[in-house]
Protein backbone atom coordinates (compact mmCIF):
# COMPACT_ATOMS: atom_id res chain seq x y z
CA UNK A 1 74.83 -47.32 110.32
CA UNK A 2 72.67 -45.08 111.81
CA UNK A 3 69.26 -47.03 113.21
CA UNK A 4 65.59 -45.32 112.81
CA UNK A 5 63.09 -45.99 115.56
CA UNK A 6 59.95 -44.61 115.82
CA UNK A 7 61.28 -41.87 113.69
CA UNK A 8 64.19 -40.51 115.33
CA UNK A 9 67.53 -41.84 114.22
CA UNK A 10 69.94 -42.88 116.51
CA UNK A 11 73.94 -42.91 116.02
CA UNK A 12 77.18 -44.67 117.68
CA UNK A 13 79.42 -42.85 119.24
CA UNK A 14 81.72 -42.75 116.28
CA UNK A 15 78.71 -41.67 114.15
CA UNK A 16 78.02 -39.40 115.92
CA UNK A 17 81.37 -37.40 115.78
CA UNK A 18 81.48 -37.60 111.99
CA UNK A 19 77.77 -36.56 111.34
CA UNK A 20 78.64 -32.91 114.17
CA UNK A 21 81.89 -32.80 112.32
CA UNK A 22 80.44 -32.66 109.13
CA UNK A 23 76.72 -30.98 109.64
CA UNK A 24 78.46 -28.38 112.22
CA UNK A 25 81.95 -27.71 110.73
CA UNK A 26 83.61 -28.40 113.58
CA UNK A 27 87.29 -27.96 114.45
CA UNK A 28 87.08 -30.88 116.36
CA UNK A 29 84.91 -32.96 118.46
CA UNK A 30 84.90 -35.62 121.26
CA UNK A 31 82.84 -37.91 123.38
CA UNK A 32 83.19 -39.58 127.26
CA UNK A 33 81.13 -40.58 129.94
CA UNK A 34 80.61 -38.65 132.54
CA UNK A 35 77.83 -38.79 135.41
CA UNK A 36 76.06 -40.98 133.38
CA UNK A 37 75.52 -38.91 130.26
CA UNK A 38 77.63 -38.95 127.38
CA UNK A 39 79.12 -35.29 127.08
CA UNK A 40 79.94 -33.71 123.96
CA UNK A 41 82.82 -31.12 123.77
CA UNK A 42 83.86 -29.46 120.55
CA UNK A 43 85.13 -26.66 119.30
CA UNK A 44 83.65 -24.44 116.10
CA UNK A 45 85.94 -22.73 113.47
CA UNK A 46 86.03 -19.73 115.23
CA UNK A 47 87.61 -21.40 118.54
CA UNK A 48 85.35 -20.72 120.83
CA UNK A 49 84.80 -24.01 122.53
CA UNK A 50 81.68 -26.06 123.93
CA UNK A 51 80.10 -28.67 125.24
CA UNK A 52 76.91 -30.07 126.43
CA UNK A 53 75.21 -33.41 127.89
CA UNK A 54 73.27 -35.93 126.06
CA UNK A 55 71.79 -39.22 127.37
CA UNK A 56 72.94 -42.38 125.78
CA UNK A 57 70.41 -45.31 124.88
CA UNK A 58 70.60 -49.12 124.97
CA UNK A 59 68.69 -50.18 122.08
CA UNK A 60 68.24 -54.13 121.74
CA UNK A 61 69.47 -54.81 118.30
CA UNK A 62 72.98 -53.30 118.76
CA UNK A 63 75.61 -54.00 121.82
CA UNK A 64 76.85 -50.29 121.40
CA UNK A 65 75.08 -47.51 123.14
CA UNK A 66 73.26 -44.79 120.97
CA UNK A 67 72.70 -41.51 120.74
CA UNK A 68 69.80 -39.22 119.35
CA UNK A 69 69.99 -36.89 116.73
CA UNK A 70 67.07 -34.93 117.71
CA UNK A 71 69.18 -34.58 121.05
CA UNK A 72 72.92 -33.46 119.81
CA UNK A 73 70.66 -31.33 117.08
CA UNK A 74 68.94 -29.71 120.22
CA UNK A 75 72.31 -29.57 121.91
CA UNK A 76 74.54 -27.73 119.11
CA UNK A 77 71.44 -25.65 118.85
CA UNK A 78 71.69 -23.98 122.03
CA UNK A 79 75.50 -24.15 123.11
């Protein structure tokens, strides 16, 4: 479940693959770690493929790290 903080929403990991599949119609999409950012690769219908940085955030009321939505929206918005 996606948590709201100060007005921005933040999502898992898996959360966040399902709400770029679905808002993005997305062939397919992934997350990993990489220099300390989580990167997001995908691919849209017409397979051109992407992918773009986002930074992940500890937040105390969960174990899992979370992600922005403001943040991938930015991101999708100019891959």
């Amino acid at each position: 479940m996606a948590l709201k903080l100060d007005g921005i929403y933040y999502l898992n990991r898996n959360e966040t693959i399902e709400y770029l599949m679905h808002a993005y119609d997305l062939k397919w999409c992934i997350t990993k770690w990489e220099n300390g950012k989580v990167k997001i690769s995908y691919e849209i219908q017409s397979s051109q493929r992407a992918y773009y940085y986002v930074t992940g955030y500890k937040i105390k009321s969960s174990k899992r790290v979370h992600l922005s939505k403001r943040e991938l929206d930015v991101g999708m918005c100019s891959s």
